[in-house]
N, C-alpha and C. Protein backbone atom coordinates (compact mmCIF):
# COMPACT_ATOMS: atom_id res chain seq x y z
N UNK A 1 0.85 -1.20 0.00
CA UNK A 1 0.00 0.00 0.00
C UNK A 1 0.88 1.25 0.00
N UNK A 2 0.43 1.91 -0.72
CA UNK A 2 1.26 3.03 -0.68
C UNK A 2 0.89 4.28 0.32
N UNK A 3 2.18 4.17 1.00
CA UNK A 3 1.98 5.32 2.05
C UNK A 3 1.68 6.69 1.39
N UNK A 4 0.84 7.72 2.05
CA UNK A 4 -0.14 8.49 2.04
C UNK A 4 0.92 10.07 2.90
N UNK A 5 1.22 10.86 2.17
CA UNK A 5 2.03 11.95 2.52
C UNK A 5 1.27 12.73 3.54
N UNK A 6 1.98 13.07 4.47
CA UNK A 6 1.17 13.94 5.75
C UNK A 6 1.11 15.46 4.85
N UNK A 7 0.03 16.14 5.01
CA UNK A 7 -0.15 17.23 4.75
C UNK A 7 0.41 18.50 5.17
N UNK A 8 1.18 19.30 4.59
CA UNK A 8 2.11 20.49 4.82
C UNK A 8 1.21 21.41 5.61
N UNK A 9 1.19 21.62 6.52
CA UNK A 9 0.14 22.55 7.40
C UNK A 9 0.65 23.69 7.11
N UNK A 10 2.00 23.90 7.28
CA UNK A 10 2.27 25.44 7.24
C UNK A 10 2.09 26.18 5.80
N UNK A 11 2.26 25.41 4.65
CA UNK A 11 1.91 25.59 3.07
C UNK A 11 0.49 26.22 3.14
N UNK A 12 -0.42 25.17 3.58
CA UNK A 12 -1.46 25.61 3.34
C UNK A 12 -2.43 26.69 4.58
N UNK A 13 -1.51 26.42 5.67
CA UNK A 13 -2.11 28.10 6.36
C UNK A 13 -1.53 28.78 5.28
N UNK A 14 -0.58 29.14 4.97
CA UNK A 14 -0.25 30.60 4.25
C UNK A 14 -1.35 30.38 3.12
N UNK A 15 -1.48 29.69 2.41
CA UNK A 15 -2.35 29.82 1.33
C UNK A 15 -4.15 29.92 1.46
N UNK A 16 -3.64 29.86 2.94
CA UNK A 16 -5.61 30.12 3.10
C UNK A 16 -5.51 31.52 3.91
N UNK A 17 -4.46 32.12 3.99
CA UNK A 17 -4.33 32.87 4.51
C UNK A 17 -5.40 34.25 4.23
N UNK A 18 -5.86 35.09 4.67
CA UNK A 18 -6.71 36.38 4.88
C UNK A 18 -5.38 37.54 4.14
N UNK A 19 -6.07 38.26 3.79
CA UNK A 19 -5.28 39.82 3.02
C UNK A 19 -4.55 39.94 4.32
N UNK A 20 -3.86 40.64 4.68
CA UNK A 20 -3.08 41.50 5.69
C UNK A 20 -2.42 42.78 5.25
N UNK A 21 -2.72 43.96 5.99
CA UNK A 21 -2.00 44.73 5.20
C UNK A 21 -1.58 46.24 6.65
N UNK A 22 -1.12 46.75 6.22
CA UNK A 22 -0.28 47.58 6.87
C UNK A 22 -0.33 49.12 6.51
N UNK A 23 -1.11 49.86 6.71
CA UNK A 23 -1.79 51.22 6.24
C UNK A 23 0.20 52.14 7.05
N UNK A 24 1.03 52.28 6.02
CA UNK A 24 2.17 53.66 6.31
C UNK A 24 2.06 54.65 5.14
N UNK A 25 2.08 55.96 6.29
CA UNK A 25 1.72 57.30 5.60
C UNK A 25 3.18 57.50 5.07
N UNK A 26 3.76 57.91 6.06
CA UNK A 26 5.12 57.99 5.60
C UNK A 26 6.03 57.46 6.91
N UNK A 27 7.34 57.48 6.74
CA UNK A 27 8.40 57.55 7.36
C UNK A 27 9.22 58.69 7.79
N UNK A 28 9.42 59.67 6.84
CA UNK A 28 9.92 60.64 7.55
C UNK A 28 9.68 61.76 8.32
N UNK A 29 7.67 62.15 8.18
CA UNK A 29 6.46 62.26 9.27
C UNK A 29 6.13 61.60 10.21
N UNK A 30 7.02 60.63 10.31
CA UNK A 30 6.19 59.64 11.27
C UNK A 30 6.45 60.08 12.73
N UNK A 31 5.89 59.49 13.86
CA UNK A 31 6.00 59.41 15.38
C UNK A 31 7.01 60.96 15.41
N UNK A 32 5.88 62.06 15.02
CA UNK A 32 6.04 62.95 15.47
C UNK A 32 5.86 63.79 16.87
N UNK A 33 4.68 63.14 17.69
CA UNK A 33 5.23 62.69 19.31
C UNK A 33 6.21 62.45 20.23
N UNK A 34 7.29 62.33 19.04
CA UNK A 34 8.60 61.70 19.95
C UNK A 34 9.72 63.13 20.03
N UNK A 35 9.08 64.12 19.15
CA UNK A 35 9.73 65.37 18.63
C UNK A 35 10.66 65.45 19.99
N UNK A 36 9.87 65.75 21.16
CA UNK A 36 10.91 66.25 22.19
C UNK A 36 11.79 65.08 22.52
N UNK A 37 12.09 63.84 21.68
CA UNK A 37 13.31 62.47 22.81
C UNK A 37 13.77 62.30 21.07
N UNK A 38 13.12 62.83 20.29
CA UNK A 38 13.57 61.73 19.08
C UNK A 38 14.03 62.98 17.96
N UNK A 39 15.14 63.19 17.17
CA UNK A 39 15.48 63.98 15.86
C UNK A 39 14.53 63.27 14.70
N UNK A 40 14.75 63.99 13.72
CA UNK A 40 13.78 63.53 12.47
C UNK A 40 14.70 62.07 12.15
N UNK A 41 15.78 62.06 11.62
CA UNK A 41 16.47 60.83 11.03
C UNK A 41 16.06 60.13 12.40
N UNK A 42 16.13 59.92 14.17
CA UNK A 42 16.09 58.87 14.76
C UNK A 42 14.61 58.71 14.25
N UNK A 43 13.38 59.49 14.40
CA UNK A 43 12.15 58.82 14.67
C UNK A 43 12.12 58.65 12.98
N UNK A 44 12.73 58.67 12.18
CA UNK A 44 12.45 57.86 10.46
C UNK A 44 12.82 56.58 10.58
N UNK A 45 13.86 55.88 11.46
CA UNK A 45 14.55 54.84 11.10
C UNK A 45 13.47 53.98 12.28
N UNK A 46 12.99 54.66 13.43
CA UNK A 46 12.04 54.08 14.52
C UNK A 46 11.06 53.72 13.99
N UNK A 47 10.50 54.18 12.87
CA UNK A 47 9.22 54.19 12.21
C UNK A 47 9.77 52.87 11.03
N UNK A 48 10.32 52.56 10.45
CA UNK A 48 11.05 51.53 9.98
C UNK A 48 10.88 50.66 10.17
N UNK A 49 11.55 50.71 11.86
CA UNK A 49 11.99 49.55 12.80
C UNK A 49 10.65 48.83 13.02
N UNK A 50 9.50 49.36 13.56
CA UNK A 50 8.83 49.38 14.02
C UNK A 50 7.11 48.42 12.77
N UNK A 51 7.63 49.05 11.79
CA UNK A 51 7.25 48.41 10.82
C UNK A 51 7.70 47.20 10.21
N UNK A 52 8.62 47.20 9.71
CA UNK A 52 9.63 46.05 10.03
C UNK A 52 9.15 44.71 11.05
N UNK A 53 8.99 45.02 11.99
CA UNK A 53 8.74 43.94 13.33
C UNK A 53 7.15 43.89 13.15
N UNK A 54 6.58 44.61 12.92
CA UNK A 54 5.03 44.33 12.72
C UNK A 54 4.80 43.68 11.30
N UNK A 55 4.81 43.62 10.24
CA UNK A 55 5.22 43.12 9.08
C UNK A 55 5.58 41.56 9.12
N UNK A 56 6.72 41.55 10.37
CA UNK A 56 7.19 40.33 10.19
C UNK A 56 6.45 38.94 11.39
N UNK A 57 6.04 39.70 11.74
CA UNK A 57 5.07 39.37 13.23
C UNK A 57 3.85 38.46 11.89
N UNK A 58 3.43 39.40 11.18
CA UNK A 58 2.05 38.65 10.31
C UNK A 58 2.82 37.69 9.21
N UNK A 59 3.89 38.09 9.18
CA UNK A 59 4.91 37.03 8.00
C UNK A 59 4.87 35.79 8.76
N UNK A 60 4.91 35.69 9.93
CA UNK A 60 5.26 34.40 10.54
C UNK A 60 4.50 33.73 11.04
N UNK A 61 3.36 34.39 11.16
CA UNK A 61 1.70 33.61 11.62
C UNK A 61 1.09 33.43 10.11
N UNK A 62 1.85 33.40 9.10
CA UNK A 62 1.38 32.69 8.05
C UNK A 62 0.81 33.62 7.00
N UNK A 63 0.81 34.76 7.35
CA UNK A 63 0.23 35.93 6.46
C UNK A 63 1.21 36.13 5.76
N UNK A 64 0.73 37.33 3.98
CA UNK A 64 1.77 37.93 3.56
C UNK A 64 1.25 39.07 3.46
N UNK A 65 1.73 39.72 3.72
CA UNK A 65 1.92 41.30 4.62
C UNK A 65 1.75 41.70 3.23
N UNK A 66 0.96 42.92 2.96
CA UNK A 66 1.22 44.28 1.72
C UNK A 66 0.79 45.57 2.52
N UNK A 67 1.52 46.68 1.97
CA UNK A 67 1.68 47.88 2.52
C UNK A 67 1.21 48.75 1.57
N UNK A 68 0.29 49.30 2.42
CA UNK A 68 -0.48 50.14 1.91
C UNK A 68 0.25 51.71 2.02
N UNK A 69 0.27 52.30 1.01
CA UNK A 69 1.14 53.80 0.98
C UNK A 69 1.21 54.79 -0.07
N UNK A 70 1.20 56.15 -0.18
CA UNK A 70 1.57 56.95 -1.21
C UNK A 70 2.58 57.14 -1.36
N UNK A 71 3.72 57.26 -0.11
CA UNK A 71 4.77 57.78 0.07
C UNK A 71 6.11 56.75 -0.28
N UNK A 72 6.67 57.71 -1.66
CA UNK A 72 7.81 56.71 -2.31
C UNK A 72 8.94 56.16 -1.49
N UNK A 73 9.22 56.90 0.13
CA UNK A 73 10.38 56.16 0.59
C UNK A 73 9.81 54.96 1.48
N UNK A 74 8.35 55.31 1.54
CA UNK A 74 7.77 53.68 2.01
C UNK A 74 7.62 52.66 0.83
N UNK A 75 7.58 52.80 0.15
CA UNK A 75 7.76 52.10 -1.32
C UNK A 75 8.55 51.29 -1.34
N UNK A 76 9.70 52.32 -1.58
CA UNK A 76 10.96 51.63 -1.68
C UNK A 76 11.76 50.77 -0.89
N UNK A 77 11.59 51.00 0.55
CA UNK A 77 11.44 49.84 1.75
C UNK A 77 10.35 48.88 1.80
N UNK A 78 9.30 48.75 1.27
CA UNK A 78 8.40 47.95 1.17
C UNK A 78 9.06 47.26 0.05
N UNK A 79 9.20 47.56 -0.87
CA UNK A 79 9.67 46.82 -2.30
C UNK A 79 10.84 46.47 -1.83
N UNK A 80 11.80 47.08 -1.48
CA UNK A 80 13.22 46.13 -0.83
C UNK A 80 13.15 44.82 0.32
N UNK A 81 12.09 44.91 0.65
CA UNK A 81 11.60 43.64 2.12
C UNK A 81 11.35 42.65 1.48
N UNK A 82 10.57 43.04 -0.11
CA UNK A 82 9.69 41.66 -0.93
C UNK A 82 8.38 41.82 -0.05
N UNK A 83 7.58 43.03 0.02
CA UNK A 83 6.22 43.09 0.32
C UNK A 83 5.82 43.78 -0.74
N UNK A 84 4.36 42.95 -0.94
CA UNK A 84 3.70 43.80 -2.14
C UNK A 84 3.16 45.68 -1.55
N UNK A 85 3.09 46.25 -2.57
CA UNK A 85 2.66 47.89 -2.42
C UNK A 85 1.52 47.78 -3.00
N UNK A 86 0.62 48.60 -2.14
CA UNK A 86 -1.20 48.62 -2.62
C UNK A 86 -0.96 49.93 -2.48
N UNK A 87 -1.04 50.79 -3.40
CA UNK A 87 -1.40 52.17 -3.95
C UNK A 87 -2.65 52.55 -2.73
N UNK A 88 -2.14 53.82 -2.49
CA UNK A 88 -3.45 54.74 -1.67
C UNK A 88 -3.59 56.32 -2.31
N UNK A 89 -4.75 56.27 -2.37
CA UNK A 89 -4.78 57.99 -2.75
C UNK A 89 -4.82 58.52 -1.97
N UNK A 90 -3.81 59.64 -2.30
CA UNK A 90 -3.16 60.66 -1.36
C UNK A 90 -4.07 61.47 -0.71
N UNK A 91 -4.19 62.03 1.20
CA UNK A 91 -5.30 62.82 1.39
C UNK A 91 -6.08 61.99 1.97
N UNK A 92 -6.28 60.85 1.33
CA UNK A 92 -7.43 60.34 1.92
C UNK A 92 -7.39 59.45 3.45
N UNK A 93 -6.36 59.17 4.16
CA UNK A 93 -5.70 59.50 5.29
C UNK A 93 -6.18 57.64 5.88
N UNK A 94 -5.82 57.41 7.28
CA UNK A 94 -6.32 55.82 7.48
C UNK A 94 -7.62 55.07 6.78
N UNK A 95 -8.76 55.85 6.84
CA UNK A 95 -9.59 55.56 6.19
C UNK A 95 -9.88 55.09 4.63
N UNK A 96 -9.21 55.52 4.05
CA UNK A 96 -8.90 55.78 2.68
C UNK A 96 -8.33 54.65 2.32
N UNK A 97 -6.85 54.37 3.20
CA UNK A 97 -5.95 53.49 2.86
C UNK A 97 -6.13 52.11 3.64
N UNK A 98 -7.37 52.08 4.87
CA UNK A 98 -8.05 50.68 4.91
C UNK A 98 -9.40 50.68 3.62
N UNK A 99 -9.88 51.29 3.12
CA UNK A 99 -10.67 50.96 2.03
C UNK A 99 -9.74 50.68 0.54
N UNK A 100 -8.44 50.86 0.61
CA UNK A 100 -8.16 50.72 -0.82
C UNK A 100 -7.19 48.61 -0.08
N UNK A 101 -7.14 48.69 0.91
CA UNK A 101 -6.49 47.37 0.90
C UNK A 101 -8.01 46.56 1.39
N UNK A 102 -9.39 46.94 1.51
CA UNK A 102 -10.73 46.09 1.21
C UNK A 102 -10.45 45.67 0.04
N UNK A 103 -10.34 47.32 -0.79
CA UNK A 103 -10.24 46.56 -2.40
C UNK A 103 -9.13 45.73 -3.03
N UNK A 104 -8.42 45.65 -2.41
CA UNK A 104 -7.41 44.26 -3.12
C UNK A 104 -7.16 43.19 -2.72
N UNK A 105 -8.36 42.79 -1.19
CA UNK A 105 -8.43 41.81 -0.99
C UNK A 105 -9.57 40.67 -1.80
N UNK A 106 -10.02 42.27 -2.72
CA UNK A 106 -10.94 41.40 -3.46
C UNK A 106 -11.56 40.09 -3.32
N UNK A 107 -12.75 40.50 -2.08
CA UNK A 107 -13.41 39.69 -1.77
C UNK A 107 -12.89 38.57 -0.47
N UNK A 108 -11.68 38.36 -0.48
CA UNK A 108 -11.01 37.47 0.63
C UNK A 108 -11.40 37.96 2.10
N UNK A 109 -11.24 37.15 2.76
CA UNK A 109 -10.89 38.09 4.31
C UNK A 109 -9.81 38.81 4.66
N UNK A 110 -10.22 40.30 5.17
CA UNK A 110 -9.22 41.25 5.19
C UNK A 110 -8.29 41.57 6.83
N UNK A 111 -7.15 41.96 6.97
CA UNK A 111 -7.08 42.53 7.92
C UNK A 111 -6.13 43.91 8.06
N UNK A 112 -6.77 44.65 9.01
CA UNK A 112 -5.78 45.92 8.41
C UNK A 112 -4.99 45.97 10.22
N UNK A 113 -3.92 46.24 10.55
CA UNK A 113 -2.73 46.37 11.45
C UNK A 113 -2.08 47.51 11.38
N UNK A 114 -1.95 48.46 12.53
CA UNK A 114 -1.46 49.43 12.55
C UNK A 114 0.51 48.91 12.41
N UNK A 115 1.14 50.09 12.11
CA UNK A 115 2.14 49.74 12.03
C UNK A 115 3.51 49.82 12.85
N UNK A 116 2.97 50.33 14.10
CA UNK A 116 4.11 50.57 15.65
C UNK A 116 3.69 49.69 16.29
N UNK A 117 3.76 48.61 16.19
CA UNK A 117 3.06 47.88 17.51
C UNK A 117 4.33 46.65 17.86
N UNK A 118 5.00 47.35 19.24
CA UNK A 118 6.36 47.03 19.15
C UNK A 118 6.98 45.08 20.00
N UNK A 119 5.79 45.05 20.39
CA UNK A 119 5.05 43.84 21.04
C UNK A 119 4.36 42.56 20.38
N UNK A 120 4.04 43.05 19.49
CA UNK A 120 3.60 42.38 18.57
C UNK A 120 4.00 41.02 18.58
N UNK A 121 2.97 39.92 18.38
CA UNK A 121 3.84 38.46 18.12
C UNK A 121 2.79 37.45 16.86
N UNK A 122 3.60 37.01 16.67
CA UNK A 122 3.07 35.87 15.66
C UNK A 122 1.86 35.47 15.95
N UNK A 123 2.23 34.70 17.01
CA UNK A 123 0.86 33.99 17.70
C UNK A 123 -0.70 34.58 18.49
N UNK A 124 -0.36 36.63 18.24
CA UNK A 124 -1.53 37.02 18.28
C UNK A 124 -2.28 37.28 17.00
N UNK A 125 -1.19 37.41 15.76
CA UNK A 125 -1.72 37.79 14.59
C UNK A 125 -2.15 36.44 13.96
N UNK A 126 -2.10 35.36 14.56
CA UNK A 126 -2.16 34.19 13.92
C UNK A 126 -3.78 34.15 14.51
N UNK A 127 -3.69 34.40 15.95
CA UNK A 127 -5.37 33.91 16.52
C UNK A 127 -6.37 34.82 15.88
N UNK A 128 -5.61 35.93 15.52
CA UNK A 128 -6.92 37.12 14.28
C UNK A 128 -7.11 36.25 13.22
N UNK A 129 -5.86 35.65 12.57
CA UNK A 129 -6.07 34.63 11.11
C UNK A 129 -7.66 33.37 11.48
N UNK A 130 -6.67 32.93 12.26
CA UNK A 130 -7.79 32.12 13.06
C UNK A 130 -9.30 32.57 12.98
N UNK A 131 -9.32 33.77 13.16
CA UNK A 131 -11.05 33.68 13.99
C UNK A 131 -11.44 34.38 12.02
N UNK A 132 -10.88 35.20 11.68
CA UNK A 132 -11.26 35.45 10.23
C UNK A 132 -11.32 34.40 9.52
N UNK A 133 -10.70 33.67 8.92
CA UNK A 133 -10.61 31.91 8.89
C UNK A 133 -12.05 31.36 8.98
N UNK A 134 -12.50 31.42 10.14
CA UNK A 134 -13.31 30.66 10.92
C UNK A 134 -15.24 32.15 9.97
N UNK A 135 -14.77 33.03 9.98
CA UNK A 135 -15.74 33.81 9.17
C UNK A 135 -16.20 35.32 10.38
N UNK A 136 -15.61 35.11 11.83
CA UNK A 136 -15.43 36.15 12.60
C UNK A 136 -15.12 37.64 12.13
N UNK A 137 -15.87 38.37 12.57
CA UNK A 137 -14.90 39.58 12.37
C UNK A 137 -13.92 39.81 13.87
N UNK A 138 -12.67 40.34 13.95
CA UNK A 138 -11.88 40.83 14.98
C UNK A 138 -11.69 42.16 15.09
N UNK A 139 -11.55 42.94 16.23
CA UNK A 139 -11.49 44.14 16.31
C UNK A 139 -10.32 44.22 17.86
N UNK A 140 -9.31 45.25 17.73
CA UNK A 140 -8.16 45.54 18.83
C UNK A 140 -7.86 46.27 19.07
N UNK A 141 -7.91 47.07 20.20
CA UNK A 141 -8.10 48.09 20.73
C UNK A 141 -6.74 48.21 21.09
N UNK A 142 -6.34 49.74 20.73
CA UNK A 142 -5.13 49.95 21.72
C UNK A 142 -5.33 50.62 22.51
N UNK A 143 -4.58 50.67 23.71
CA UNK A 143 -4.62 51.26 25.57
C UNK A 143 -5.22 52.61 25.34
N UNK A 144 -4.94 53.39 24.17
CA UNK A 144 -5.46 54.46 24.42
C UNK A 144 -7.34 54.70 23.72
N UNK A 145 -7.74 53.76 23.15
CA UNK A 145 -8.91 54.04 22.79
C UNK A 145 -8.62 54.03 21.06
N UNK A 146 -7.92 53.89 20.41
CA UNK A 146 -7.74 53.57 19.57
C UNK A 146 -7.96 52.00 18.57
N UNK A 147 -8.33 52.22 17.48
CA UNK A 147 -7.83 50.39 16.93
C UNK A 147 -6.61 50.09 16.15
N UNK A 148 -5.77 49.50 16.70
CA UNK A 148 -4.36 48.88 16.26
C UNK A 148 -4.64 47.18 15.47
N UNK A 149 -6.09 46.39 14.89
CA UNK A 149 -5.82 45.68 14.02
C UNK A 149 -7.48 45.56 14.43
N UNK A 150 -8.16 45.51 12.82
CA UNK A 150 -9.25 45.65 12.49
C UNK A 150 -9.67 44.58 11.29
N UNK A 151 -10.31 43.63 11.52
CA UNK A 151 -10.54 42.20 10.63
C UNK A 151 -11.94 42.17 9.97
N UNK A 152 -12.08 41.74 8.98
CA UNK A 152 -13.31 41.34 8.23
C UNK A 152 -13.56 40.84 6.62
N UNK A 153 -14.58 41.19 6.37
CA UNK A 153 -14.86 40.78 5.22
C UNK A 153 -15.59 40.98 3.91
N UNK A 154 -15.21 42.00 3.09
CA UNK A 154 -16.33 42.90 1.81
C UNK A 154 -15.59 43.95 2.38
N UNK A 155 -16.99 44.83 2.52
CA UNK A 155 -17.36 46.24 2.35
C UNK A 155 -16.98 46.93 3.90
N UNK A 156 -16.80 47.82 4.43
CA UNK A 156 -16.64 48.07 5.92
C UNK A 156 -16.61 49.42 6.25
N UNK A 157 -17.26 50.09 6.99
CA UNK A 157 -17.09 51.43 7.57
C UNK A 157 -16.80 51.93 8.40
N UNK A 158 -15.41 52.36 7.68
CA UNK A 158 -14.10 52.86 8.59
C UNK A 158 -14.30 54.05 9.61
N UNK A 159 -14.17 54.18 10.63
CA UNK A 159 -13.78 55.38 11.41
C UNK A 159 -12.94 55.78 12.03
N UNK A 160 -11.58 55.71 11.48
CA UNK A 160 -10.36 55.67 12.04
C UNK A 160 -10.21 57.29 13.11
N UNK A 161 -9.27 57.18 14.00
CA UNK A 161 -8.70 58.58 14.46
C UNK A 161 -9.07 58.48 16.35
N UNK A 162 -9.33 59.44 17.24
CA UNK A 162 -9.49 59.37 18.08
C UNK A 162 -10.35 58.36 18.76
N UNK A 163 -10.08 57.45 19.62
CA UNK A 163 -12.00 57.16 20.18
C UNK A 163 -12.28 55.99 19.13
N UNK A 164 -12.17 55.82 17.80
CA UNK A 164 -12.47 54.43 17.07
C UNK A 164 -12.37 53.14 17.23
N UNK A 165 -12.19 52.82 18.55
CA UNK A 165 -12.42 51.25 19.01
C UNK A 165 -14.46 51.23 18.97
N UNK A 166 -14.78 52.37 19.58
CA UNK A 166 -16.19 52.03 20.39
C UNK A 166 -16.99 52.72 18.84
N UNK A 167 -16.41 53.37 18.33
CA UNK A 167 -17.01 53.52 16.74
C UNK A 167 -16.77 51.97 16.14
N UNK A 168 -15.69 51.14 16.18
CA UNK A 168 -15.62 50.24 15.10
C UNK A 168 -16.66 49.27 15.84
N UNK A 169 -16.36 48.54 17.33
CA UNK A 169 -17.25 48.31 17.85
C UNK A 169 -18.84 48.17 17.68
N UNK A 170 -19.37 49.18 17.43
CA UNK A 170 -20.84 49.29 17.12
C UNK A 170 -20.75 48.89 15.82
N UNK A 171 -20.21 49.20 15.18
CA UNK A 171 -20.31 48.73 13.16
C UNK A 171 -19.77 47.24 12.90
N UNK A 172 -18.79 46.64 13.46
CA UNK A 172 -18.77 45.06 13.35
C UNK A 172 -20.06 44.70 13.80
N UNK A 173 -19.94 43.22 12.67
CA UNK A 173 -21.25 42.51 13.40
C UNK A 173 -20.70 41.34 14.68
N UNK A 174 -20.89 41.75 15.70
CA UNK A 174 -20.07 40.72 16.49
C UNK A 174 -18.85 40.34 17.10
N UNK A 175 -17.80 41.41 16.72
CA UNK A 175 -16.65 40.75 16.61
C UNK A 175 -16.29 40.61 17.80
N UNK A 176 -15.21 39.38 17.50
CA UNK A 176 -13.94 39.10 18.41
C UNK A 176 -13.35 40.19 18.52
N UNK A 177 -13.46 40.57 20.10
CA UNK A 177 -12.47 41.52 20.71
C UNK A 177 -10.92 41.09 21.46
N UNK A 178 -9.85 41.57 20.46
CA UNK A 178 -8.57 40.75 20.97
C UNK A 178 -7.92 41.95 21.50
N UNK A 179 -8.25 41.65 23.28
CA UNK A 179 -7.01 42.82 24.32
C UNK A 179 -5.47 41.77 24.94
N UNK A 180 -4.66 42.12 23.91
CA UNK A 180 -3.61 41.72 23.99
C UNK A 180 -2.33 42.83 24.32
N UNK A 181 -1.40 42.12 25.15
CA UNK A 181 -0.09 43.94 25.13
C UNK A 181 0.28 43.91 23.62
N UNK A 182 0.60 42.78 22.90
CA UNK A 182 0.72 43.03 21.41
C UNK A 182 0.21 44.01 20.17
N UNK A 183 -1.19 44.25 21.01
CA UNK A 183 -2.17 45.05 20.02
C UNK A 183 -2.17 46.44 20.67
N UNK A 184 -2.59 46.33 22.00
CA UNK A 184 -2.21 47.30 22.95
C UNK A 184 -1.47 48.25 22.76
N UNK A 185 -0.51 47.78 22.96
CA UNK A 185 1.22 49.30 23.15
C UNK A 185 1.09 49.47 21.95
N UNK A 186 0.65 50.45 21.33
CA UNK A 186 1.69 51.32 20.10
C UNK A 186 2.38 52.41 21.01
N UNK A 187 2.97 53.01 19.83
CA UNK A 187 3.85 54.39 19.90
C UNK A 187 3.66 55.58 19.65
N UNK A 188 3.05 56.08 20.28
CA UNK A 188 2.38 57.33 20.42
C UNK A 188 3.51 58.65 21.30
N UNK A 189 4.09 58.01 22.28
CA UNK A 189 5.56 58.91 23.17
C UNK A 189 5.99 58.74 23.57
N UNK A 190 6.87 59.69 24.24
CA UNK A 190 7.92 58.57 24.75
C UNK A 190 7.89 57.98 25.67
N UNK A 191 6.73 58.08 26.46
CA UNK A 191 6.41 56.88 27.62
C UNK A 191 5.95 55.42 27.31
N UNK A 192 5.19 55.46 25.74
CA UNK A 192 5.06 54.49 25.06
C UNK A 192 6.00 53.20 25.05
N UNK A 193 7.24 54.60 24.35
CA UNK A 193 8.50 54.02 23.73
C UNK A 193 9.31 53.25 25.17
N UNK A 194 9.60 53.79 26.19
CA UNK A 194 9.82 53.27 27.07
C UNK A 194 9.79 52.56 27.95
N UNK A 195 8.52 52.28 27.89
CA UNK A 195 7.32 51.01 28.29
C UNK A 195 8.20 49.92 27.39
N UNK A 196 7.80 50.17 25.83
CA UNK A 196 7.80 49.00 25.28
C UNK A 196 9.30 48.18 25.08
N UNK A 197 10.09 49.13 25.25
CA UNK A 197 11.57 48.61 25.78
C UNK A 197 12.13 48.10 26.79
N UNK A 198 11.29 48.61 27.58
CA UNK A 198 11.20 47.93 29.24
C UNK A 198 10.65 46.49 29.39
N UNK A 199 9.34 46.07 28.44
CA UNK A 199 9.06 45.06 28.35
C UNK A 199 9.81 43.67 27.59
N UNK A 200 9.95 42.22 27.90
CA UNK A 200 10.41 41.35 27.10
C UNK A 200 10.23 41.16 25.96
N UNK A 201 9.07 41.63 25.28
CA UNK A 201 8.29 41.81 24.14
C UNK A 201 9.16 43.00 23.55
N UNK A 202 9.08 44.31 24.32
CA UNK A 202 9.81 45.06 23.17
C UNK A 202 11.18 45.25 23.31
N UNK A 203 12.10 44.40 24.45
CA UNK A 203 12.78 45.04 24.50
C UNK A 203 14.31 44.85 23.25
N UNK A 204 13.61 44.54 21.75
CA UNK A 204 14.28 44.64 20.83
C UNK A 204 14.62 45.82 20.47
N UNK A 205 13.94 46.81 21.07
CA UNK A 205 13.99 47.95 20.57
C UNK A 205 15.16 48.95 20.87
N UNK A 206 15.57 48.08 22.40
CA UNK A 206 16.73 48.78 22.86
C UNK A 206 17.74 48.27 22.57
N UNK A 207 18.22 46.90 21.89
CA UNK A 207 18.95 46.45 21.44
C UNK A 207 20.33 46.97 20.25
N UNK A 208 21.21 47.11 20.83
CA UNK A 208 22.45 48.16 20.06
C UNK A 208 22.15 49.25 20.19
């Protein structure tokens, strides 16, 4: 009898994998909060870093990451990583650029991930795969009232900016609410930043 090949699990998570994508405005605007601890070149390369590790966080729970952006020096670091670039029109600000990565999930299950989230791990972006997967919507709040990773499926109405956890909240149908420190800590200042270096989770950040 001919033996019967065990099935590649990790092949086919990635291939059933949900959109993932990564809404950056720019890099050299970025974590302008940090103005009083951080120069423009440190908080460009922080904003990088920071992307970078979030990116690779959904690379390894089986996703493939695309970055959503107008801005050509996010481009060009996106295109140097080997992540696809989903075009955003300019102006049209988080909102805009989670509706243009709806549209290229064309129809799949989507997820959109803020891009400082210095904590971040595989195995939380994997349990979002998971519950989208499964036909869930997910929704993640960060500490400050914010959403740092927002899941679903079609059409969706965005309300990004202050306060948009308890806006997205009411507009999912249902969702899985994931309060994790992963989703939690972004980078907003430098108490953020210091937190998340202080922690085992971030403390890559202080590294060299």
């Amino acid at each position: 009898m001919k033996r019967r090949t065990a099935p590649d699990r990790r092949r086919n998570r990635t291939a059933a994998a949900p959109f993932a994508a990564l809404p950056i405005r720019s890099f050299r605007d970025a974590c302008r909060r940090l103005a009083d601890a951080l120069d423009p070149a440190e908080r460009a390369a922080l904003a990088r870093a920071l992307a970078s590790h979030t990116a690779n966080a959904a690379a390894k729970a089986g996703a493939r990451p695309s970055i959503v952006t107008s801005a050509p020096e996010v481009r060009r670091w996106a295109e140097a990583e080997g992540y696809e670039v989903v075009a955003e029109t300019p102006g049209g600000g988080l909102d805009g650029a989670a509706h243009a990565a709806v549209r290229r999930a064309a129809g799949r299950p989507w997820l959109i991930l803020h891009a400082d989230l210095p904590c971040l791990t595989p195995e939380e972006v994997g349990a979002a795969l998971d519950l989208l997967r499964s036909g869930r919507h997910v929704l993640a709040p960060s500490y400050n009232g914010g959403t740092s990773a927002l899941g679903g499926c079609g059409p969706f109405r965005f309300s990004y900016g202050a306060g948009s956890f308890h806006r997205h909240l009411n507009t999912a149908p249902a969702p899985a609410v994931l309060a994790s420190l992963g989703f939690q800590l972004d980078i907003d200042s430098p108490a953020d930043l210091e937190a998340a270096v202080r922690h085992p989770q971030g403390a890559w950040l202080g590294a060299g």
